[in-house]
N, C-alpha and C. Protein backbone atom coordinates (compact mmCIF):
# COMPACT_ATOMS: atom_id res chain seq x y z
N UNK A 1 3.53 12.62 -18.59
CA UNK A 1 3.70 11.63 -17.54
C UNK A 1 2.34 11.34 -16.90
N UNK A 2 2.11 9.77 -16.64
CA UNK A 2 0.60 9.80 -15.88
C UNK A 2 0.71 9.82 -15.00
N UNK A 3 -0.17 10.40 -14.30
CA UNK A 3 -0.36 11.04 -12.70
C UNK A 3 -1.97 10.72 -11.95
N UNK A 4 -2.53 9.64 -13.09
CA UNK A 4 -3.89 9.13 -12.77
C UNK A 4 -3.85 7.57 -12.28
N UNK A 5 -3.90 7.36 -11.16
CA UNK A 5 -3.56 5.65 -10.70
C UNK A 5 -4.92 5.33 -10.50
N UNK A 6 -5.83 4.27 -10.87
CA UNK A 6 -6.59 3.28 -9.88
C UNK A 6 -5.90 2.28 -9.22
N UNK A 7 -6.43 2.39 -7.96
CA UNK A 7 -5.77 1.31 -6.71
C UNK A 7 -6.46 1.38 -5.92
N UNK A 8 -6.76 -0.34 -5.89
CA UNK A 8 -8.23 -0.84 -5.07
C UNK A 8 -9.59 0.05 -5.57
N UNK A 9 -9.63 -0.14 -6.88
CA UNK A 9 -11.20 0.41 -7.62
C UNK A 9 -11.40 2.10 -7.60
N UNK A 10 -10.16 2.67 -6.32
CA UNK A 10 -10.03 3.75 -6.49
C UNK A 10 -9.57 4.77 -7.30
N UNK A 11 -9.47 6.34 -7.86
CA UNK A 11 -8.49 7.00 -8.62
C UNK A 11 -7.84 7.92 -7.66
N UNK A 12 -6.56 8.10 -8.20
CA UNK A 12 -5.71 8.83 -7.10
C UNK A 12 -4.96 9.74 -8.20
N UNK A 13 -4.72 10.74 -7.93
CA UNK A 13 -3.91 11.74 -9.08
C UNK A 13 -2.31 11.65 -7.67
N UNK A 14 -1.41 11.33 -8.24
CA UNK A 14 -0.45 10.96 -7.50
C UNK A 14 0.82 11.83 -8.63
N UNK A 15 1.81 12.64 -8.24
CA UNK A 15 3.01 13.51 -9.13
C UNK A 15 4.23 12.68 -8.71
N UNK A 16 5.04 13.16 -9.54
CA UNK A 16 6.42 12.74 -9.21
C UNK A 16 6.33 10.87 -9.33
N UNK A 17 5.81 10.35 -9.96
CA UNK A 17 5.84 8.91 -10.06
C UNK A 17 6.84 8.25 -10.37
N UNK A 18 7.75 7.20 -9.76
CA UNK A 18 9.03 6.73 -10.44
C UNK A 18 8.55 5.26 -10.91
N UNK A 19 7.77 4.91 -10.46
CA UNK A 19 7.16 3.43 -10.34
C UNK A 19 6.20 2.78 -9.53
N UNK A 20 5.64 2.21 -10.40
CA UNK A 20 3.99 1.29 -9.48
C UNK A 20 4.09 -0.35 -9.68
N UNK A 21 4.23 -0.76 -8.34
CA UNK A 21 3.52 -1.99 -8.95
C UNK A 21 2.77 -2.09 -7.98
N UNK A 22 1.50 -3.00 -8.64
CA UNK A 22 -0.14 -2.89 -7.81
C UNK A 22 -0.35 -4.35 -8.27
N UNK A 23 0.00 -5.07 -7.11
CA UNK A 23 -0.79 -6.66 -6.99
C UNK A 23 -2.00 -6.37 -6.05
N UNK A 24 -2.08 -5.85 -5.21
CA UNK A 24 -3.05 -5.64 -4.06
C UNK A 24 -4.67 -5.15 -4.94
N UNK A 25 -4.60 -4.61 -6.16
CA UNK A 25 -5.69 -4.26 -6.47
C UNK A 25 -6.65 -5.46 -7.47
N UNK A 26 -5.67 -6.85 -7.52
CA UNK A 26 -6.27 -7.63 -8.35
C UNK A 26 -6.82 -9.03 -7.26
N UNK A 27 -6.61 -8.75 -5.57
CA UNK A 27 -7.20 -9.75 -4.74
C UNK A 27 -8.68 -9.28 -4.74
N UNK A 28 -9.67 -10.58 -4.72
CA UNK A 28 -10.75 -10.61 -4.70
C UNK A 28 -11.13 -10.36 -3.43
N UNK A 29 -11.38 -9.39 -2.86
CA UNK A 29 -12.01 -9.15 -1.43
C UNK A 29 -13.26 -9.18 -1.36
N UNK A 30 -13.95 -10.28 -2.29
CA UNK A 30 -15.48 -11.07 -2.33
C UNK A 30 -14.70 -12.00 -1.49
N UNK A 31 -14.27 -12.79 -1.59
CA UNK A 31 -14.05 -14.13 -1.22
C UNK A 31 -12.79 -14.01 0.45
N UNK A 32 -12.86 -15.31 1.15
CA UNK A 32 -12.13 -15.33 2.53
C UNK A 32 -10.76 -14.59 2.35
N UNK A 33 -10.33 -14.55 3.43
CA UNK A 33 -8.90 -14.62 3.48
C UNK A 33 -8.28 -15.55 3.45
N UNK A 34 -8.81 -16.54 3.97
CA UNK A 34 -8.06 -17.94 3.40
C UNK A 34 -8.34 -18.41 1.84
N UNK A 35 -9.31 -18.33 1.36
CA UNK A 35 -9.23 -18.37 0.11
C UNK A 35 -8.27 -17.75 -1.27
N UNK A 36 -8.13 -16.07 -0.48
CA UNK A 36 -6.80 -15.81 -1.18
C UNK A 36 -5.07 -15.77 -0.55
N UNK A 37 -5.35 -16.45 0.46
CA UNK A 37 -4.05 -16.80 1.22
C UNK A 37 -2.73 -17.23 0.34
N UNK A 38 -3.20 -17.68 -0.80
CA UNK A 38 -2.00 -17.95 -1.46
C UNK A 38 -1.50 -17.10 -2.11
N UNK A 39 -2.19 -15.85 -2.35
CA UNK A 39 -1.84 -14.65 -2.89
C UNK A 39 -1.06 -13.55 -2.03
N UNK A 40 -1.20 -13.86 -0.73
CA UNK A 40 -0.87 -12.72 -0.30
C UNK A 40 0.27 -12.85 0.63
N UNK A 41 0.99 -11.88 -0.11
CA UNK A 41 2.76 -11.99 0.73
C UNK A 41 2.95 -10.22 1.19
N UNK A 42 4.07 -10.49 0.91
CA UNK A 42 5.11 -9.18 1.07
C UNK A 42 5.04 -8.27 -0.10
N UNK A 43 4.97 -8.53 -1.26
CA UNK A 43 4.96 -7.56 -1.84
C UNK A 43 3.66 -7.26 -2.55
N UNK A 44 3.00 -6.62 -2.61
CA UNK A 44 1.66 -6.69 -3.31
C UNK A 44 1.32 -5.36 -3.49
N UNK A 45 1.70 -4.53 -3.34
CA UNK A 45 1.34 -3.08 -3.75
C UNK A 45 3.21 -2.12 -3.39
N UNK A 46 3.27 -1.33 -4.39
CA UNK A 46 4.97 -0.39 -4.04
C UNK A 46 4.94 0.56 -5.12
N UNK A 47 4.94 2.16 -4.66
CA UNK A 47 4.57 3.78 -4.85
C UNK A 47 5.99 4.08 -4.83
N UNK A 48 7.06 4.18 -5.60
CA UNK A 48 7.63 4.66 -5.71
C UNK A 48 7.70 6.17 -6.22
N UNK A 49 7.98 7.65 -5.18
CA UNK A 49 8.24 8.69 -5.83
C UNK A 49 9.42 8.76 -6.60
N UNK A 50 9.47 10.20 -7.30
CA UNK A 50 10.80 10.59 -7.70
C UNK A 50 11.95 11.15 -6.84
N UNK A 51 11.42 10.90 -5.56
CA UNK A 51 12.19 11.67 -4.47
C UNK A 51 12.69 10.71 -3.32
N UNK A 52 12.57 9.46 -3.99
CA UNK A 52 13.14 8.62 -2.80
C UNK A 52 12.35 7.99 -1.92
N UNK A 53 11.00 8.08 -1.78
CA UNK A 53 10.00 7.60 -1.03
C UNK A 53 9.07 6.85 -1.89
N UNK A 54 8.74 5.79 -0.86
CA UNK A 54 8.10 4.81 -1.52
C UNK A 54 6.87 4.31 -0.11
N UNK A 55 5.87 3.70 -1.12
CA UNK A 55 4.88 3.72 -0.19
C UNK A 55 4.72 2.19 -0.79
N UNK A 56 4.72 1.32 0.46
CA UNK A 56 4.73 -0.06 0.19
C UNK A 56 3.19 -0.46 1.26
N UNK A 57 2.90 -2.01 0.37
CA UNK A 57 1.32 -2.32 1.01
C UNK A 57 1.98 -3.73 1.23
N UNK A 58 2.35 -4.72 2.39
CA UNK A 58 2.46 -5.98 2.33
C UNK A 58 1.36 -6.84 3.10
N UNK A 59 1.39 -8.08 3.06
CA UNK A 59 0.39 -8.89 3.84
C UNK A 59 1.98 -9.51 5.04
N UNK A 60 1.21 -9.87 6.74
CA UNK A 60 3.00 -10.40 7.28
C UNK A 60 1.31 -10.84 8.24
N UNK A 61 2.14 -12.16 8.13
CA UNK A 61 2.84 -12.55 7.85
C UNK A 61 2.39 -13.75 6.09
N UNK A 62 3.83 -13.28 5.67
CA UNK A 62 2.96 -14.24 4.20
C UNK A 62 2.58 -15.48 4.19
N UNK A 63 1.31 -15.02 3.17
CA UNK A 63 0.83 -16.49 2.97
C UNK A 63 0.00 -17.37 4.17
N UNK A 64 0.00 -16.49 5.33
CA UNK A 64 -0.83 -16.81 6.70
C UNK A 64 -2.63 -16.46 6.62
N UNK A 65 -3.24 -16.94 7.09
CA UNK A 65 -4.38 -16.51 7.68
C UNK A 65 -4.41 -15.86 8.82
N UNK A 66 -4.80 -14.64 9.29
CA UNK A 66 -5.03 -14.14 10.03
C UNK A 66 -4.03 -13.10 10.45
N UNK A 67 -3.31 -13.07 9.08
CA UNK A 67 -2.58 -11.65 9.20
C UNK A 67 -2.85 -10.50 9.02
N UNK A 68 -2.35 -9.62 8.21
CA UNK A 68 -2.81 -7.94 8.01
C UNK A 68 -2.12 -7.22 7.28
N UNK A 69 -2.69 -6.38 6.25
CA UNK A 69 -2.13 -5.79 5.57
C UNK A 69 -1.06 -4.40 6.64
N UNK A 70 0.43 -4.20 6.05
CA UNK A 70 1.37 -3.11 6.60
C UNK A 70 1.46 -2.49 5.62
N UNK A 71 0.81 -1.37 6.00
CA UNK A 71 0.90 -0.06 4.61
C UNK A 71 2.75 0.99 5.52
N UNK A 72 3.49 0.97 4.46
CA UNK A 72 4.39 1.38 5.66
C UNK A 72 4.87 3.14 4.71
N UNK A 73 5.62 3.59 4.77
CA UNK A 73 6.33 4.40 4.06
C UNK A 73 7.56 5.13 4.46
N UNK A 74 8.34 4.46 3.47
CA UNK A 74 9.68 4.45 3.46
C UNK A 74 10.40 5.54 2.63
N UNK A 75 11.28 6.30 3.43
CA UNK A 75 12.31 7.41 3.23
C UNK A 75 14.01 7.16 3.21
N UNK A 76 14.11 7.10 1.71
CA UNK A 76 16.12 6.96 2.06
C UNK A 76 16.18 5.78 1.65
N UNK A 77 15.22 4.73 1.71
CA UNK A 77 15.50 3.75 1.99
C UNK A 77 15.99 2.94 3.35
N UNK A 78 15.37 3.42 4.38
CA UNK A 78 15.97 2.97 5.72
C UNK A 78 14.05 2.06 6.09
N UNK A 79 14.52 0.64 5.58
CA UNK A 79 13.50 0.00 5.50
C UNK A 79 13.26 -0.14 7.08
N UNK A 80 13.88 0.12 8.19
CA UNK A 80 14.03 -0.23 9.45
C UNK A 80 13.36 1.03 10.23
N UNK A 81 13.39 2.23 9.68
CA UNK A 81 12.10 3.06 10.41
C UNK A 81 11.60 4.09 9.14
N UNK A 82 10.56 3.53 9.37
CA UNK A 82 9.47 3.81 8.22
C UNK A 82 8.64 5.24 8.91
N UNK A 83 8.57 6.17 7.53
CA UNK A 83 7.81 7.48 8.07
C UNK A 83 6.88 7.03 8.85
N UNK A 84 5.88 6.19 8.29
CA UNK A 84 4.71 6.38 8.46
C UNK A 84 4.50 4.35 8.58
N UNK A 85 3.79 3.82 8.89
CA UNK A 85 3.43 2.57 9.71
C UNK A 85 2.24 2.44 10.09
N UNK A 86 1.45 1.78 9.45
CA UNK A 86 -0.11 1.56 9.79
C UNK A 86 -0.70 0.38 9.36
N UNK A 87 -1.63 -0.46 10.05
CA UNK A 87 -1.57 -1.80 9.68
C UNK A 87 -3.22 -1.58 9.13
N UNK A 88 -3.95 -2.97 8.44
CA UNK A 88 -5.39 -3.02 7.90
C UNK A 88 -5.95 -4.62 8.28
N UNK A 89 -7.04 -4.98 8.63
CA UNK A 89 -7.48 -6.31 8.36
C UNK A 89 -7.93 -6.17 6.80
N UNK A 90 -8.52 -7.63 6.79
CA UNK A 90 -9.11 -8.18 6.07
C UNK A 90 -10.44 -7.40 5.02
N UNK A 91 -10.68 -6.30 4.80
CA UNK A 91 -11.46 -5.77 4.82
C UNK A 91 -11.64 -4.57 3.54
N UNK A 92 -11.54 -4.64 2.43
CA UNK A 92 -11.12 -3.84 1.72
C UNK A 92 -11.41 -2.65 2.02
N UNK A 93 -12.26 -2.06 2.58
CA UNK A 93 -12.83 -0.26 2.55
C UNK A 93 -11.73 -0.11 3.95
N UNK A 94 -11.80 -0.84 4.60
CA UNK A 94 -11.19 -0.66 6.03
C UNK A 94 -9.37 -0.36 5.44
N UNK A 95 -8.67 -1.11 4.15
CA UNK A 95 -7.55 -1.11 3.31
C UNK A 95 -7.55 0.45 2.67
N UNK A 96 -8.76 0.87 2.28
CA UNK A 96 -8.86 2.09 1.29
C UNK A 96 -9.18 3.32 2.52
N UNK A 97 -9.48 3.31 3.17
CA UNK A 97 -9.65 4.08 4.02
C UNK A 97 -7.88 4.25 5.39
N UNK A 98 -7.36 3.14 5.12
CA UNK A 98 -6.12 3.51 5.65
C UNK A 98 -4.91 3.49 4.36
N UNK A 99 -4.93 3.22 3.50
CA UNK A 99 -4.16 4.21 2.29
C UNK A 99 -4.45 5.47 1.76
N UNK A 100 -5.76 5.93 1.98
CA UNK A 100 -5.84 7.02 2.31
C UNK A 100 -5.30 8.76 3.16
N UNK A 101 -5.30 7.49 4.36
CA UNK A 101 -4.72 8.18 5.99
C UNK A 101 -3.35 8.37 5.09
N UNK A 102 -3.10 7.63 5.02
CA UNK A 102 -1.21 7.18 4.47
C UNK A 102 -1.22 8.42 3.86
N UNK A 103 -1.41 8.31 2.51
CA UNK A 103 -1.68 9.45 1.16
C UNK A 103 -1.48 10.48 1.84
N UNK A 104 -2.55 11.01 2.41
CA UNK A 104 -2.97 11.90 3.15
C UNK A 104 -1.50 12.94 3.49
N UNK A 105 -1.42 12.27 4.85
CA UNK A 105 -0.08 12.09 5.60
C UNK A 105 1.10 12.33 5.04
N UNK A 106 1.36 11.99 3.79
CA UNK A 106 2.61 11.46 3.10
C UNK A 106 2.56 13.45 2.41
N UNK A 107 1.38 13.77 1.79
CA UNK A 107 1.52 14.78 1.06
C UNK A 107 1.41 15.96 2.07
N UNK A 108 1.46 15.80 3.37
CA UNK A 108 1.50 16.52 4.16
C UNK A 108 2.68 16.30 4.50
N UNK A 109 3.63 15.65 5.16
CA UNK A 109 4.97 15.51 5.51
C UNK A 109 5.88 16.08 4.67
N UNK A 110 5.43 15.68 2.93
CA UNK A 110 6.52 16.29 2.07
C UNK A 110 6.70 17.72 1.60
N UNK A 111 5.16 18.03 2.03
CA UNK A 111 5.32 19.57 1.97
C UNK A 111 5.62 20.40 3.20
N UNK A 112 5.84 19.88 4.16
CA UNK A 112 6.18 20.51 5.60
C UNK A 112 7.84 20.84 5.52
């Protein structure tokens, strides 16, 4: 089973994988935010474990300028309170540095 992800230019050794999908790692964060405004919605990055948790990356509001990436993470499926909730601008390292926090966090919660 692979357990080696790049996301956002990064590598992450991530276990228990049920599913990835990674739009978020193919926006050009050379160029504006309005320039890739048409790219960016709701779904653009989703970490599904084998345990029911999923770590989702959206842009909100979609398709706006001057929104923000919601890195959220979701347990049970109770999309309405999310473990974990943390927002990003425009900014890719400022994006990798709070999926990080997330990560982080997430492998700390599940082992607690």
């Amino acid at each position: 089973m692979k357990t080696n992800y790049c996301i956002l230019g990064n590598n992450y050794h991530i276990e228990n994988v049920e599913n990835i999908s990674d739009e978020i790692s193919a926006l050009d964060f050379n160029k504006t935010e309005l320039e890739e405004v048409t790219r960016l919605d709701e779904d653009l990055f989703q970490l599904a474990l084998n345990d029911g948790v999923v770590v989702d990356i959206g842009w909100y509001p979609s398709f706006e300028e001057g929104g923000e990436f919601i890195i959220q993470v979701i347990q049970n499926s109770d999309w309405d309170h999310p473990m974990i909730k943390i927002s990003s601008g425009w900014d890719k390292n400022e994006l990798i540095e709070k999926l990080n926090i997330v990560l982080e966090q997430l492998l700390f919660c599940l082992k607690s």
